[in-house]
N, C-alpha and C. Protein backbone atom coordinates (compact mmCIF):
# COMPACT_ATOMS: atom_id res chain seq x y z
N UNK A 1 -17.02 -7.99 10.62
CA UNK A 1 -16.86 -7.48 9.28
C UNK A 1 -17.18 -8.59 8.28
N UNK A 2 -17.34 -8.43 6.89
CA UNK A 2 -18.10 -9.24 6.22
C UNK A 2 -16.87 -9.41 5.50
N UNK A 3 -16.97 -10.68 4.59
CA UNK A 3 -15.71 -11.29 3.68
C UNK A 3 -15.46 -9.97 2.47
N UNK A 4 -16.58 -9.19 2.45
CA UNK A 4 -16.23 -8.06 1.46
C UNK A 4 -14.89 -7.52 2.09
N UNK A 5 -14.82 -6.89 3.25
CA UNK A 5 -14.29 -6.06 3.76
C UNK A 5 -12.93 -6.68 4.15
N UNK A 6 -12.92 -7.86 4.44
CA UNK A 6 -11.76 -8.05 4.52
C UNK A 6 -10.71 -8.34 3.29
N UNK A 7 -11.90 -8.97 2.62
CA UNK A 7 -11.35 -8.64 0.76
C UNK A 7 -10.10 -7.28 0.38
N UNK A 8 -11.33 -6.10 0.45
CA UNK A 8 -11.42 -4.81 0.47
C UNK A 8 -10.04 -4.35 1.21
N UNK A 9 -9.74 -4.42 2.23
CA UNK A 9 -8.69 -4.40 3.48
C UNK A 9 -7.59 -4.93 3.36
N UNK A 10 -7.56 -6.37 2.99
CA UNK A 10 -6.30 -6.71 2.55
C UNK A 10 -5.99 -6.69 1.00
N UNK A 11 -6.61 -6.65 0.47
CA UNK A 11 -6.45 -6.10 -1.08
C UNK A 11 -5.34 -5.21 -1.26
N UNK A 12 -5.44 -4.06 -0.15
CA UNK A 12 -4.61 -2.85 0.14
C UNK A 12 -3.29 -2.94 0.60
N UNK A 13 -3.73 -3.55 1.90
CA UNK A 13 -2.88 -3.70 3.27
C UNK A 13 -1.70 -4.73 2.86
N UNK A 14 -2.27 -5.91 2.62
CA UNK A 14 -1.26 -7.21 2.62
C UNK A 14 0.33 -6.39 1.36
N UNK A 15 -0.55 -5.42 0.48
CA UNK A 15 0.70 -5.74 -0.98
C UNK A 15 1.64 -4.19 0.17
N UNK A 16 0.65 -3.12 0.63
CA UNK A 16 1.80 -1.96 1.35
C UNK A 16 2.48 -2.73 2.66
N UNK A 17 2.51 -3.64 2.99
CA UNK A 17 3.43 -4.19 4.60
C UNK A 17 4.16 -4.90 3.46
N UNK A 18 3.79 -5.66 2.54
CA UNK A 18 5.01 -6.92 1.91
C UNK A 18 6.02 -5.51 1.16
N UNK A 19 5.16 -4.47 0.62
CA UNK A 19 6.32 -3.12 -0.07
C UNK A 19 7.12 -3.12 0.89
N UNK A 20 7.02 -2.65 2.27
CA UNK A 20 7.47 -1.37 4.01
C UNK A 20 8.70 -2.63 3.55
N UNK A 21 8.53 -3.89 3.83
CA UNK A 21 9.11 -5.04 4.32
C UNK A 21 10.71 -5.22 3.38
N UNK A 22 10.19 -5.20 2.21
CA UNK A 22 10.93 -5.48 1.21
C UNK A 22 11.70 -4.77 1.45
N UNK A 23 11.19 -2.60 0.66
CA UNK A 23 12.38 -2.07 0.91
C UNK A 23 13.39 -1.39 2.35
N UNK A 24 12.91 -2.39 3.49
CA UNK A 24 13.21 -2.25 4.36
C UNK A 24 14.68 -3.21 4.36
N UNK A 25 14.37 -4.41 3.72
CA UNK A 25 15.27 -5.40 3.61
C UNK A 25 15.96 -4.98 2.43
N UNK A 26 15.77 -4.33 1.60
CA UNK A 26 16.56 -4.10 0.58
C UNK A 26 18.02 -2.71 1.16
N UNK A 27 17.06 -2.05 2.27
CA UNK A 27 18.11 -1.01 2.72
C UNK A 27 19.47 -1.53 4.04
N UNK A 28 18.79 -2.86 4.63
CA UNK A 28 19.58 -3.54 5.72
C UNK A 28 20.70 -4.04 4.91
N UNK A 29 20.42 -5.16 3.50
CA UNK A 29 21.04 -5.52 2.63
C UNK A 29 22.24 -4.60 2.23
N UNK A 30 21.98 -3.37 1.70
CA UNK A 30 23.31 -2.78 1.54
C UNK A 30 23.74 -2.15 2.40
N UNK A 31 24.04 -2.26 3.69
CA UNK A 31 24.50 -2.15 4.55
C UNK A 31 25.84 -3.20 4.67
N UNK A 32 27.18 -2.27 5.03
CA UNK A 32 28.54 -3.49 4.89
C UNK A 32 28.46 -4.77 6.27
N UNK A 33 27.67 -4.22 7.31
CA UNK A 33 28.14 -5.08 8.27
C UNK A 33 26.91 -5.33 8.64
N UNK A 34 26.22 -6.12 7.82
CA UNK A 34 25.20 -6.81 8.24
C UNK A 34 25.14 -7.89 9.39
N UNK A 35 24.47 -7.11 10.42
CA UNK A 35 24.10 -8.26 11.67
C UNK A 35 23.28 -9.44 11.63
N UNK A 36 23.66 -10.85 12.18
CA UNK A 36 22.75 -12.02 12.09
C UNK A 36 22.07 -12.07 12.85
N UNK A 37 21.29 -13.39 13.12
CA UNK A 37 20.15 -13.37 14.02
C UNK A 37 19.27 -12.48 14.63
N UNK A 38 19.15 -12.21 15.97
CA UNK A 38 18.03 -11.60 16.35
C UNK A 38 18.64 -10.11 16.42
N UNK A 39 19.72 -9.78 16.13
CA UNK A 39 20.49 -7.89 15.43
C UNK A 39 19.58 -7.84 14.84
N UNK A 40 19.73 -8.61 13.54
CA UNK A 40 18.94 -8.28 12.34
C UNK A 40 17.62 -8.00 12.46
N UNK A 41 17.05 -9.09 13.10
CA UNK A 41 15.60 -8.63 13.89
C UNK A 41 15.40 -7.36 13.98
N UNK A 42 16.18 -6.98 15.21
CA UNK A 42 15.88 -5.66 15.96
C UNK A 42 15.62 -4.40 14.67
N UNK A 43 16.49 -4.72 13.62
CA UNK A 43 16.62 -3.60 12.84
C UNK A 43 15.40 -3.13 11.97
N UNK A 44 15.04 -4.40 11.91
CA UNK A 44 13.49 -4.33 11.01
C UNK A 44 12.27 -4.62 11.94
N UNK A 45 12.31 -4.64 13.38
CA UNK A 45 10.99 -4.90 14.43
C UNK A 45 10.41 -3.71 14.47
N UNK A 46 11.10 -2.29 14.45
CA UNK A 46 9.89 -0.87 14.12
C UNK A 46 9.07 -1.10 13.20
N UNK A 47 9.40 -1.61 11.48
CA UNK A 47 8.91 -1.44 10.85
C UNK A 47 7.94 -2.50 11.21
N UNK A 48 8.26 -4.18 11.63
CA UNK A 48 6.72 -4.72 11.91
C UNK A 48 6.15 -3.91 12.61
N UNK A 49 6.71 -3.78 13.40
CA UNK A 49 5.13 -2.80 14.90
C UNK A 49 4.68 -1.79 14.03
N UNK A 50 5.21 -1.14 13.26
CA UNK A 50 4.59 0.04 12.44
C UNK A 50 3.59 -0.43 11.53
N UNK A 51 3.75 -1.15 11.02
CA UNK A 51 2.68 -2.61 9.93
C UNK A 51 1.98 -3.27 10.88
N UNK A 52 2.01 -3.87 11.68
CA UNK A 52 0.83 -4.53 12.45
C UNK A 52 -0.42 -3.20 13.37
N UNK A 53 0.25 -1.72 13.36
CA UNK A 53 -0.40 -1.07 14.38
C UNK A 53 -1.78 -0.58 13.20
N UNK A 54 -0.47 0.11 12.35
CA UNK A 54 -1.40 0.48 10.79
C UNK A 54 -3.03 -0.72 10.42
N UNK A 55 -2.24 -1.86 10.62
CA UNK A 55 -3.67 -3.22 10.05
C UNK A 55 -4.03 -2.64 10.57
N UNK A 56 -3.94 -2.74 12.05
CA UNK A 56 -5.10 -2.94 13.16
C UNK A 56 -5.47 -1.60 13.21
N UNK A 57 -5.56 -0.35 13.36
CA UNK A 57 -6.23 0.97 13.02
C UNK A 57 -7.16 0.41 12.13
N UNK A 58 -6.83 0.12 10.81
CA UNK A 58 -7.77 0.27 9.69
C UNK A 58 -8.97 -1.03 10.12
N UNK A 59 -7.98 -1.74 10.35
CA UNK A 59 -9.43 -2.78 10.83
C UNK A 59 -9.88 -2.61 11.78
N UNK A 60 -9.90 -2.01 12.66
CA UNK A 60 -10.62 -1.70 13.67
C UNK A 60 -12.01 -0.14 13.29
N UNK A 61 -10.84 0.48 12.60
CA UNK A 61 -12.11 1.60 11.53
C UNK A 61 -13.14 1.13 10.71
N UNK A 62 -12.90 0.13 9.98
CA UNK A 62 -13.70 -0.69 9.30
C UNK A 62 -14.93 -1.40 10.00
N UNK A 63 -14.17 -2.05 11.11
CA UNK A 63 -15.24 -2.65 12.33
C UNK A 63 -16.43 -1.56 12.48
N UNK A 64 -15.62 -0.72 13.16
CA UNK A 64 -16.53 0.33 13.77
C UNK A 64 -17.59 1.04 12.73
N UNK A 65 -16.65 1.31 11.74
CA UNK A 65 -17.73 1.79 10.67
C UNK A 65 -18.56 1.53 9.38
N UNK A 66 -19.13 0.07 10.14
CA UNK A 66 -19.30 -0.82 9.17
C UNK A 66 -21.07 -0.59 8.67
N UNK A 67 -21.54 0.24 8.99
CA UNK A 67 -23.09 0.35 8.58
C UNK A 67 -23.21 1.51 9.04
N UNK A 68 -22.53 2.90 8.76
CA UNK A 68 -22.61 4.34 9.50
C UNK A 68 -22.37 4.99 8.37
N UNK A 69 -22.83 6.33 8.53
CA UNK A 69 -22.50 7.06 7.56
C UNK A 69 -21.11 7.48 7.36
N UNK A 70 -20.21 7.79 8.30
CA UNK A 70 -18.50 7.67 8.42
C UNK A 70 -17.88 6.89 7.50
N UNK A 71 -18.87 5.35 6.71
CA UNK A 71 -17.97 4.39 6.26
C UNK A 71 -17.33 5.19 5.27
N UNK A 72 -17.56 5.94 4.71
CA UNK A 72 -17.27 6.55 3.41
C UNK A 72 -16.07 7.39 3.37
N UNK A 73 -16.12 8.42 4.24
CA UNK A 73 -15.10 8.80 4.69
C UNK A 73 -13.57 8.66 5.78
N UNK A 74 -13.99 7.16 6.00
CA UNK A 74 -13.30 6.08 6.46
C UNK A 74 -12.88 5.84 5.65
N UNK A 75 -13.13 5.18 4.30
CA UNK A 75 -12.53 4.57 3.30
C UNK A 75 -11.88 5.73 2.85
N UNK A 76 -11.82 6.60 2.30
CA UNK A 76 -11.22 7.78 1.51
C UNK A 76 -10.12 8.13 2.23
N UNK A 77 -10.12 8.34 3.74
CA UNK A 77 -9.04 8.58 4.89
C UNK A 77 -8.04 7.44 4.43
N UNK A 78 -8.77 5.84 4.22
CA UNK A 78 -7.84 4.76 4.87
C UNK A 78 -7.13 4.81 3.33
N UNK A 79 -7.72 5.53 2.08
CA UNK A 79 -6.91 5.24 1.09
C UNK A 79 -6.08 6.59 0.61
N UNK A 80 -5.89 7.77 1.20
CA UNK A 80 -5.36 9.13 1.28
C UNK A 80 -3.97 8.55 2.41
N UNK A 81 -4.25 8.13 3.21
CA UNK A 81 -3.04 8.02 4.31
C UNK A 81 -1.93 6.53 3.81
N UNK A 82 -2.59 5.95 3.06
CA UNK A 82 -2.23 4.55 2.17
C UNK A 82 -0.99 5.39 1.25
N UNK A 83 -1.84 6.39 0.68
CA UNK A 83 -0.75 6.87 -0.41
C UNK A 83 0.61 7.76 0.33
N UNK A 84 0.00 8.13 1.00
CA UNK A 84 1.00 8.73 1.98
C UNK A 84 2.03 8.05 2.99
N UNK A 85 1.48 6.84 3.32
CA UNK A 85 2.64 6.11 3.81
C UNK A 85 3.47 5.38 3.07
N UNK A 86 2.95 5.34 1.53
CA UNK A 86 3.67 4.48 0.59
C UNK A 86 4.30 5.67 0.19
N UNK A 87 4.23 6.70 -0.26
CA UNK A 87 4.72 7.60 -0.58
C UNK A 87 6.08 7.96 0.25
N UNK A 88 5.93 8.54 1.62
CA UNK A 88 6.83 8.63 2.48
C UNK A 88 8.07 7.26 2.27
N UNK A 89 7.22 5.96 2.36
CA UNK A 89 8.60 4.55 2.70
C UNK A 89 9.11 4.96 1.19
N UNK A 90 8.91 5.22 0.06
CA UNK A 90 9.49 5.18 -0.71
C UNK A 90 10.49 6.28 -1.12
N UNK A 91 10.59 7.83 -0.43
CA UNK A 91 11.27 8.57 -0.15
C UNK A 91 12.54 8.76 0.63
N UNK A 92 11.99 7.25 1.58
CA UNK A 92 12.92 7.62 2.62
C UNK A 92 14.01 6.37 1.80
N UNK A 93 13.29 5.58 1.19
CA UNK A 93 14.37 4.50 0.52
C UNK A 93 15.11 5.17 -0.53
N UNK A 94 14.34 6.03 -1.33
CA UNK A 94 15.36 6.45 -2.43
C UNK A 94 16.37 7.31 -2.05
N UNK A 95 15.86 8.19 -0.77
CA UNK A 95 16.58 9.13 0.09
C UNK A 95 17.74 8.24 0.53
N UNK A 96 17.88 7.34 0.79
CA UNK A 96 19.09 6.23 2.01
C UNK A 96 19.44 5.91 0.93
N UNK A 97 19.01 5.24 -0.51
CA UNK A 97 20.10 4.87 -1.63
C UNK A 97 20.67 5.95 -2.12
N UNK A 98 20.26 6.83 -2.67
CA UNK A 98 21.13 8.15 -2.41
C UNK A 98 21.98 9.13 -1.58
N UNK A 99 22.07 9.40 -0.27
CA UNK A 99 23.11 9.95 0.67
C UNK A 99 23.54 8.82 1.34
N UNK A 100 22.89 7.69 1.46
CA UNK A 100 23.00 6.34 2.68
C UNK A 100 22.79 7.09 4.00
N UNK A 101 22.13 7.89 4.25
CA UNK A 101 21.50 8.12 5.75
C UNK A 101 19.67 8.24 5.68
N UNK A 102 19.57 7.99 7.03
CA UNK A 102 18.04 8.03 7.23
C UNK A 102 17.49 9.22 6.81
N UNK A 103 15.77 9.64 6.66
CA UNK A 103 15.37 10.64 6.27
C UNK A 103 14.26 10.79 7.44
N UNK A 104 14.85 12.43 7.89
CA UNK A 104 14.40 12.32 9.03
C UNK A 104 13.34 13.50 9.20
N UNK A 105 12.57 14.15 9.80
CA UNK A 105 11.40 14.72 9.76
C UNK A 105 12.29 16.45 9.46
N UNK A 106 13.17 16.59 9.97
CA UNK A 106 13.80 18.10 10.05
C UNK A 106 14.18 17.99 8.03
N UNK A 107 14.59 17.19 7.67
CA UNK A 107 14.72 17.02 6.29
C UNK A 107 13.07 17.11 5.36
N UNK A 108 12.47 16.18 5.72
CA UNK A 108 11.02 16.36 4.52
C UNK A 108 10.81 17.98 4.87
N UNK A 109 10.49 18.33 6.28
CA UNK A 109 10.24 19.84 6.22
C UNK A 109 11.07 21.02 5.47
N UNK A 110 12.10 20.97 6.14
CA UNK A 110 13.40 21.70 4.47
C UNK A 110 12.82 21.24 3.61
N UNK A 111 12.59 20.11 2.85
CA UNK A 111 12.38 19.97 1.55
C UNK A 111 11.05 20.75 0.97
N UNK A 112 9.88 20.65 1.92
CA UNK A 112 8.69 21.30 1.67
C UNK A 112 8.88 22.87 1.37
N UNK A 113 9.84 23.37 2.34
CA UNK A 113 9.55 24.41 2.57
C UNK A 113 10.44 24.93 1.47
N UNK A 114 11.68 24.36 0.75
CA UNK A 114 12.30 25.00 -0.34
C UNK A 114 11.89 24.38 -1.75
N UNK A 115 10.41 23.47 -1.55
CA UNK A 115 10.51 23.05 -2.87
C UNK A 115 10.94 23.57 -4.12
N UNK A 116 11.44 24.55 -4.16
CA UNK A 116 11.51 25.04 -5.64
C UNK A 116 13.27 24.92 -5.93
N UNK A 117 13.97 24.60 -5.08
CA UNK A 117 15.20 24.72 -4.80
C UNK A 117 15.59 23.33 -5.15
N UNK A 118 14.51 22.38 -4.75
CA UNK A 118 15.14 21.30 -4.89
C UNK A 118 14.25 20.27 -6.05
N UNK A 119 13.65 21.30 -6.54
CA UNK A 119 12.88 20.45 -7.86
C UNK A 119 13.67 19.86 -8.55
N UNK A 120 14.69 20.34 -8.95
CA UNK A 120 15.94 20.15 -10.13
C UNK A 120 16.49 18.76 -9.91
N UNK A 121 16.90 18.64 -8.54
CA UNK A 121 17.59 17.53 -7.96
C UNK A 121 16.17 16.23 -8.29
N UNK A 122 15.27 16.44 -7.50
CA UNK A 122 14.00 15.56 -8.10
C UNK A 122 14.14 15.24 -9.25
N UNK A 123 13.85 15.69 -9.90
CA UNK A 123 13.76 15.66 -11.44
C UNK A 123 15.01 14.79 -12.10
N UNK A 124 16.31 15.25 -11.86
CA UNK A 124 17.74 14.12 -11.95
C UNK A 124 17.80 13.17 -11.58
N UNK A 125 17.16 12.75 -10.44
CA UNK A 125 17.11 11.62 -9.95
C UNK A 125 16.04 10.68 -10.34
N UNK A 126 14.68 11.09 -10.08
CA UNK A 126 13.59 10.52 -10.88
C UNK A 126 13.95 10.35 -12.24
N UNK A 127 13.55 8.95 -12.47
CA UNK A 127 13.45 8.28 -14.13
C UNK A 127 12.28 8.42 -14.96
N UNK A 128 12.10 8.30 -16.14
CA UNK A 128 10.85 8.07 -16.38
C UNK A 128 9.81 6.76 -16.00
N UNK A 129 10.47 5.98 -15.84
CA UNK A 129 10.49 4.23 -15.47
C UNK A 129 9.78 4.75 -13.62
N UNK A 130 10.56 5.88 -13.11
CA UNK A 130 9.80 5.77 -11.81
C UNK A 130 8.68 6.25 -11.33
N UNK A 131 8.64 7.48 -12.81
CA UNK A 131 7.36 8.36 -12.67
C UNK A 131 6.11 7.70 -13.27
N UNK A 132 6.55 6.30 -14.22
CA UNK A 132 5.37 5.24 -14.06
C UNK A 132 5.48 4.57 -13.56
N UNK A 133 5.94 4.40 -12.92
CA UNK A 133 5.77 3.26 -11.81
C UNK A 133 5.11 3.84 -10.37
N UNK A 134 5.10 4.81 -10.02
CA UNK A 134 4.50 5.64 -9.29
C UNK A 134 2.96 5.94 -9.81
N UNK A 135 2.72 6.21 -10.84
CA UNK A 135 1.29 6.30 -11.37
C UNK A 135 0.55 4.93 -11.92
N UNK A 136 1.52 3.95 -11.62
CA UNK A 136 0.54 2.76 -11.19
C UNK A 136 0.72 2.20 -9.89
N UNK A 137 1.27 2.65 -8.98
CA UNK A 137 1.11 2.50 -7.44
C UNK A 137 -0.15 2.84 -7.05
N UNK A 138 -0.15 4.58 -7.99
CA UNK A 138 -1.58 5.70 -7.31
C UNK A 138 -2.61 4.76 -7.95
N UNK A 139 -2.89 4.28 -9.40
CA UNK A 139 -3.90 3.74 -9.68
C UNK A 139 -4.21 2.34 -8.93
N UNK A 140 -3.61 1.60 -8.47
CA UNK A 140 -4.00 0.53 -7.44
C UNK A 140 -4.46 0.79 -6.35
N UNK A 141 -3.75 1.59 -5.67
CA UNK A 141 -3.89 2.26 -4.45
C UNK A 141 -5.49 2.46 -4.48
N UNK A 142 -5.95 3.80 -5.20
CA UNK A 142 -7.09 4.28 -5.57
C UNK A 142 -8.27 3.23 -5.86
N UNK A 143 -7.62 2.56 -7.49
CA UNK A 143 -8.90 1.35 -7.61
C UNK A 143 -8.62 -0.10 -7.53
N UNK A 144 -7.49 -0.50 -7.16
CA UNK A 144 -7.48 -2.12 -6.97
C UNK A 144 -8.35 -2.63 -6.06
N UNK A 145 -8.29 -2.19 -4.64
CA UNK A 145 -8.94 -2.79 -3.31
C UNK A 145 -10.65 -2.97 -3.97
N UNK A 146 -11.12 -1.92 -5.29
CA UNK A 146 -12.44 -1.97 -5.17
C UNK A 146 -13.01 -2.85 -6.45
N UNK A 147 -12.04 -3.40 -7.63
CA UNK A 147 -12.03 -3.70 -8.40
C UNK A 147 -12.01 -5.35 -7.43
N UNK A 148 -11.08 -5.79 -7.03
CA UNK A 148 -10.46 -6.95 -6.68
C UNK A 148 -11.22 -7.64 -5.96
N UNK A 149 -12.18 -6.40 -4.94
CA UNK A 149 -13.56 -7.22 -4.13
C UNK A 149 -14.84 -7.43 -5.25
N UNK A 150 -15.02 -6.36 -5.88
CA UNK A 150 -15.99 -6.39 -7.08
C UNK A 150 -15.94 -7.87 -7.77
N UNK A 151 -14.81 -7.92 -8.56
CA UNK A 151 -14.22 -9.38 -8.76
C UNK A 151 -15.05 -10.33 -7.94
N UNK A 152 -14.46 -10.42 -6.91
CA UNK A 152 -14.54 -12.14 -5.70
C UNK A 152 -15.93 -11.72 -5.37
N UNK A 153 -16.59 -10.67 -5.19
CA UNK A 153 -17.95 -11.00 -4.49
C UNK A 153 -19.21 -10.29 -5.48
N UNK A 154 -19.19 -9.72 -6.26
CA UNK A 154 -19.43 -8.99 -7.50
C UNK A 154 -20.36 -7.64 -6.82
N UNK A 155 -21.68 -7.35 -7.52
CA UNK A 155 -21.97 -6.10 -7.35
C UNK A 155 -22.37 -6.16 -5.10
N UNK A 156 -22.32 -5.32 -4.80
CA UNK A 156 -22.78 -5.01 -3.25
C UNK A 156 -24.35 -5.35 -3.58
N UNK A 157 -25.35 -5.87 -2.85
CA UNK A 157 -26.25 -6.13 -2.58
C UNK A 157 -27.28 -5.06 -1.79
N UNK A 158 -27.65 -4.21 -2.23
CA UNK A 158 -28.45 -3.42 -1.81
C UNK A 158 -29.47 -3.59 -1.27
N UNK A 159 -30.50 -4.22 -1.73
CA UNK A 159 -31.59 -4.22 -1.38
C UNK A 159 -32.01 -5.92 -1.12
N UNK A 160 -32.58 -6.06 -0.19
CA UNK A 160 -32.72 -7.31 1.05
C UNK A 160 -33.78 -8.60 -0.03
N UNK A 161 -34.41 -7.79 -0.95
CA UNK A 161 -35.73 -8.51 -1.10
C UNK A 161 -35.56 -9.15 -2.71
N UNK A 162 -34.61 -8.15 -3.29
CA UNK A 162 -34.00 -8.75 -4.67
C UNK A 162 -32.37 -8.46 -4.78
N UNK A 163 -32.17 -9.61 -5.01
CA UNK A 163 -30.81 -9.97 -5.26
C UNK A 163 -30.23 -10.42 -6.25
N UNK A 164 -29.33 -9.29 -6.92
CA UNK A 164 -28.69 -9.26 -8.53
C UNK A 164 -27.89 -11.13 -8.23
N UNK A 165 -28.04 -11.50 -9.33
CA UNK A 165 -27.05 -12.61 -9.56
C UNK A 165 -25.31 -12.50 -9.02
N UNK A 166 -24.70 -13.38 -8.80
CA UNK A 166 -23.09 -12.87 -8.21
C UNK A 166 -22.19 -13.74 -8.69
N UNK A 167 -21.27 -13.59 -8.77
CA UNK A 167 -20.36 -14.26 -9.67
C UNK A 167 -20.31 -14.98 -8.51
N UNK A 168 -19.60 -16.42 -8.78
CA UNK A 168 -19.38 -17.35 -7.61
C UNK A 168 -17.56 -17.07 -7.42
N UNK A 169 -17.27 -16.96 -5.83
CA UNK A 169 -15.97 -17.08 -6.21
C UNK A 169 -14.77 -17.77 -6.60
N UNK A 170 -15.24 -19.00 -6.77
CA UNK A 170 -14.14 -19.96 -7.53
C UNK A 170 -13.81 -19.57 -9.24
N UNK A 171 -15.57 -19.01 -9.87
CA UNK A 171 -15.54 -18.55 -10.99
C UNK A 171 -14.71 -17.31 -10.97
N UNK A 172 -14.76 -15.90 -10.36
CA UNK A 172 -14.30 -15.00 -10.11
C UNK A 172 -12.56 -15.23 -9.70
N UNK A 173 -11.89 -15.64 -9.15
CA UNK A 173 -10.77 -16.83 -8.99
C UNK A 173 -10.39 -16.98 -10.07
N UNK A 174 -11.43 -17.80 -10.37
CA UNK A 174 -10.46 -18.07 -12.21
C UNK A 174 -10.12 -17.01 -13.17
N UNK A 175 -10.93 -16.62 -13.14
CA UNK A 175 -10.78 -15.04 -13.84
C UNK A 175 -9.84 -14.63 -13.69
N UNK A 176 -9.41 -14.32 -11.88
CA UNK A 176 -8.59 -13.30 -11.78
C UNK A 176 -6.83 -14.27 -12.43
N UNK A 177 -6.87 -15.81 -12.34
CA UNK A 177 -5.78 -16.20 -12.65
C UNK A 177 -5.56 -16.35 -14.05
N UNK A 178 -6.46 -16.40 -14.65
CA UNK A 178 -6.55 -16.18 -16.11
C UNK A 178 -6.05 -15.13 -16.42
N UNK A 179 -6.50 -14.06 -15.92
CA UNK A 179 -5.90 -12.48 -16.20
C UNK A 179 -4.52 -12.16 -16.08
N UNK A 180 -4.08 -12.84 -14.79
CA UNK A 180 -2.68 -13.08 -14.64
C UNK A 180 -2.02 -13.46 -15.24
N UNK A 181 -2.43 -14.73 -15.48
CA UNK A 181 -1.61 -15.37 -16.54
C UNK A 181 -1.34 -14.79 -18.34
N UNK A 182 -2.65 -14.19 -18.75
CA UNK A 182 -2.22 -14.13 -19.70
C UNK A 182 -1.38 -12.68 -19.69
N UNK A 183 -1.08 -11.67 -18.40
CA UNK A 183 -0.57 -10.48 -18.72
C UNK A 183 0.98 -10.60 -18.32
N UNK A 184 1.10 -12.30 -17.50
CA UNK A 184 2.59 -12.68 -17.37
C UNK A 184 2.90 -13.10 -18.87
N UNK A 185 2.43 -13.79 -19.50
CA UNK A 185 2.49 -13.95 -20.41
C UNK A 185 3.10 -13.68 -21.58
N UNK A 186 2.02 -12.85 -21.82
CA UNK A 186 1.82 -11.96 -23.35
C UNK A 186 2.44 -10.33 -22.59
């Protein structure tokens, strides 16, 4: 795979495993009898194996469909199931800070199947603070990974025989910390 793609790949990947991780640790945390050492481990080792299996799918899709017509709908899959697994970890967290039990597959299905029953409750619970914060999850999700490689390696190179100018990436780098900085900022 080319430095685009892994750009592209972890752009995505690295910020949804450090999310899984967090509010994984944020749900062990309020827990009264928090176990030490390798307990604690155990409690959060699904969620690595669940994050390392996920990379490796997508990078291995990527591999495979790296000059095919599939790439396309590879990418659209790898960023539809992105929203959906961020979607889900974040259900099941607000779900456990709210009843404090797990959310388990016999539950999302009830919920699907009575949505209209339980809109109300949604709606009470959801903030406005979460319903944007959720619509800038979807907009990263969607365009960060393609913005962020655009950035570091600039336009894709099409054609073999002329080649658009490219931002260099130390220049591109700076940019992106400049940007940072001034939106920590200001």
């Amino acid at each position: 795979m080319s430095g685009r793609d892994w750009v592209y790949l972890g752009s995505l990947l690295i910020p949804l495993v450090v999310y899984n991780l967090v509010l994984k640790g944020i749900r062990i945390s309020s827990q009264d009898d928090i176990p030490g050492g390798l307990a604690a481990f155990g409690l959060i080792r699904s969620d690595l194996l669940f994050n390392l299996g996920y990379v490796l799918l997508w990078v291995g899709l990527f591999a495979l469909t790296r000059r095919s017509r599939m790439r396309w709908p590879v990418v659209v899959l790898f960023h539809v199931a992105t929203i959906v697994v961020a979607g889900t970890t974040t259900a099941a967290h607000q779900y456990f800070q709210e009843t404090g039990s797990t959310l388990s597959l016999n539950i999302i299905t009830y919920s699907l199947m009575t949505f209209g029953e339980i809109k109300d409750v949604i709606g009470s619970v959801a903030s406005p603070v979460i319903w944007l914060s959720l619509l800038a999850i979807l907009d990263y999700v969607v365009l960060g990974p393609w913005l962020i490689s655009r950035l570091i390696y600039g336009r894709p190179n099409r054609s073999k025989r002329f080649s658009p100018v490219r931002t260099s990436r130390s220049f591109a780098l700076y940019k992106l910390y400049g940007a940072a900085a001034a939106f920590v900022g200001g």
